[in-house]
Protein backbone atom coordinates (compact mmCIF):
# COMPACT_ATOMS: atom_id res chain seq x y z
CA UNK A 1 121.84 52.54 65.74
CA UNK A 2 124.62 53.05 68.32
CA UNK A 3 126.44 56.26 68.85
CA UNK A 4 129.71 55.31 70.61
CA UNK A 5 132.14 54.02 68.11
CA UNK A 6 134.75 51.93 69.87
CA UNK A 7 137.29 51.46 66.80
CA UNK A 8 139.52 53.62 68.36
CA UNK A 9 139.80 51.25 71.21
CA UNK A 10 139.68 48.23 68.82
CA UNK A 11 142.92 49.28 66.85
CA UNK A 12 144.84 50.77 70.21
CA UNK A 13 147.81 47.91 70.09
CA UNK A 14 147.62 47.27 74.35
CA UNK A 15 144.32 45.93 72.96
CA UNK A 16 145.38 43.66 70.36
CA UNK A 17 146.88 40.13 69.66
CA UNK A 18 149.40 38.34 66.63
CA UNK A 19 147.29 35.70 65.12
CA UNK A 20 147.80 34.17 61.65
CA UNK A 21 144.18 34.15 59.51
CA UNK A 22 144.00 31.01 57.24
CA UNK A 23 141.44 31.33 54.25
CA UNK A 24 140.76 27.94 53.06
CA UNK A 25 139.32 28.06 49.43
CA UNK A 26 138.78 24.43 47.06
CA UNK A 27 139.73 24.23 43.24
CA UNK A 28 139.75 21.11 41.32
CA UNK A 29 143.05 19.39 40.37
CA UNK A 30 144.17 17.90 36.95
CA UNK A 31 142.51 14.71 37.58
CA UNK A 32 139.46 16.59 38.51
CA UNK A 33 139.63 15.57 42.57
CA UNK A 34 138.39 18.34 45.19
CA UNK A 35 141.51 20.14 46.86
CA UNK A 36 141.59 22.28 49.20
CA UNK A 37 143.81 25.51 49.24
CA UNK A 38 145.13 27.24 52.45
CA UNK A 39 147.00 30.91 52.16
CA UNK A 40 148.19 32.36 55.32
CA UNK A 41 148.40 35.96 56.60
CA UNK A 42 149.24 37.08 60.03
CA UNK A 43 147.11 40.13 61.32
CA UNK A 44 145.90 42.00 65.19
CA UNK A 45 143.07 41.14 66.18
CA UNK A 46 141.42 41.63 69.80
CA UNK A 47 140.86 37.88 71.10
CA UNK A 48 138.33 37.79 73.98
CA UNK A 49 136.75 35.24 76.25
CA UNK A 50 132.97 34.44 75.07
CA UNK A 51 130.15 35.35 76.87
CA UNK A 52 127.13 33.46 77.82
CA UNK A 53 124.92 35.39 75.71
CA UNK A 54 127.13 34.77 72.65
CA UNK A 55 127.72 31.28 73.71
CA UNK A 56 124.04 30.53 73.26
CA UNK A 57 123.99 31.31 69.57
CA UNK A 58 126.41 28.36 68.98
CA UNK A 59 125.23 24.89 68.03
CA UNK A 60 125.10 22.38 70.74
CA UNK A 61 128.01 20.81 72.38
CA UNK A 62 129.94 23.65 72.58
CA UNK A 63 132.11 24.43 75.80
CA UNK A 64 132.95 28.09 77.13
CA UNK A 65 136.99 27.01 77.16
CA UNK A 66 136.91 26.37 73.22
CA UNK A 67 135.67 29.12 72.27
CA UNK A 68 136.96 32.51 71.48
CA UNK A 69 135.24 36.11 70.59
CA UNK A 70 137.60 38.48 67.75
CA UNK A 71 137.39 41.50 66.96
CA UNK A 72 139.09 42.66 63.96
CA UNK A 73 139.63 45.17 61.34
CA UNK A 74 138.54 43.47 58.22
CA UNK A 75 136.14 40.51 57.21
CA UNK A 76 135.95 37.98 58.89
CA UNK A 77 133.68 34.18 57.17
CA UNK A 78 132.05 31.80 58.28
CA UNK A 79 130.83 28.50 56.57
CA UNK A 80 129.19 29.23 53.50
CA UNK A 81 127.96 27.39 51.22
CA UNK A 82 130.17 26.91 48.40
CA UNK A 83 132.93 28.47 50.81
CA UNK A 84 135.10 27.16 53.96
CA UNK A 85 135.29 28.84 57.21
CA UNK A 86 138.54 31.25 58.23
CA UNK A 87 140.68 29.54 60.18
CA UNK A 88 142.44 31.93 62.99
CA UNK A 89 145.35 30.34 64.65
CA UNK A 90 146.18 31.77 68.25
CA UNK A 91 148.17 30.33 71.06
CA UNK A 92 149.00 27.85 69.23
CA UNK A 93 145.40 26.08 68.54
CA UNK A 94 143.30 26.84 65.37
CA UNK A 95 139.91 28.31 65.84
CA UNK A 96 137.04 28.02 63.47
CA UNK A 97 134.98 31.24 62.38
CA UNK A 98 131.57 29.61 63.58
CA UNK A 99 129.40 32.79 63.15
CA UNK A 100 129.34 36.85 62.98
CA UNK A 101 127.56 39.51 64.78
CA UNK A 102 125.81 40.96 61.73
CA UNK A 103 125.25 44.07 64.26
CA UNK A 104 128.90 44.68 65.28
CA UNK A 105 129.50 46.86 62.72
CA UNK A 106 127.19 49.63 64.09
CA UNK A 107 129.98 49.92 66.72
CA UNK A 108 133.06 50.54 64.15
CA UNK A 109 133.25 51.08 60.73
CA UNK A 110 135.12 47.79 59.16
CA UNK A 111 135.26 45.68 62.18
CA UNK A 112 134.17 42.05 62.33
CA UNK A 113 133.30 40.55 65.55
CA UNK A 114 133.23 36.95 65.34
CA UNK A 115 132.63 33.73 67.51
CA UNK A 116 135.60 31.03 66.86
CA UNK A 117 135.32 27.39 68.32
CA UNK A 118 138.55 25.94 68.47
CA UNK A 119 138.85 23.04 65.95
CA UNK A 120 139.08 19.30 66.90
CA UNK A 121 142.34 17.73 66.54
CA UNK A 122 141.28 14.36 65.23
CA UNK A 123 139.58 16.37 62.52
């Protein structure tokens, strides 16, 4: 277990960035079609370039310039199954939650550090 906790350093605003956080949830319409929902929130975050070593644990094909590390204050999902990713939108370009550093939290209590590829725009 670690023994530095860096959350006051992780909520110190010189530190931290505007993004909006998109949850993306599905319900089923009155003619009984999938639809996605999207609800919007803006929050601070700390948005980092990714390392190598964090780089590695993303599937294939992904480039160092599209992807983003953030740490925030909250949760923070990726793909699930019966569940869509969080969308974070920063500079302008939506990133993907692609996957979580389950041992983050040993450095902060509450804090969610998360890989985010950047999404495609043909998608």
């Amino acid at each position: 277990m670690a023994r530095i906790d860096v959350s006051d350093i992780l909520a110190d605003p010189d530190f931290l960035d505007s993004l909006t956080l998109i949850r993306r949830s599905s319900s089923v319409n009155e003619y009984g079609e999938h639809v996605m929902t999207e609800s919007s929130c803006c929050i601070r975050a700390s948005v980092q370039s990714v390392g190598t070593e964090d780089l590695q644990r993303l599937p294939e094909g992904a480039r160092l310039q599209d992807v983003i590390t953030v740490y925030y204050r909250g949760e923070l999902m990726p793909e699930r199954k019966n569940g869509y990713a969080d969308v974070l939108v920063w500079g302008g370009k939506r990133y993907q939650v692609a996957g979580i550093d389950e041992n983050f939290i040993n450095f902060g209590r509450g804090f969610t550090k998360a890989m985010c590829r950047m999404e495609d725009a043909n998608a």
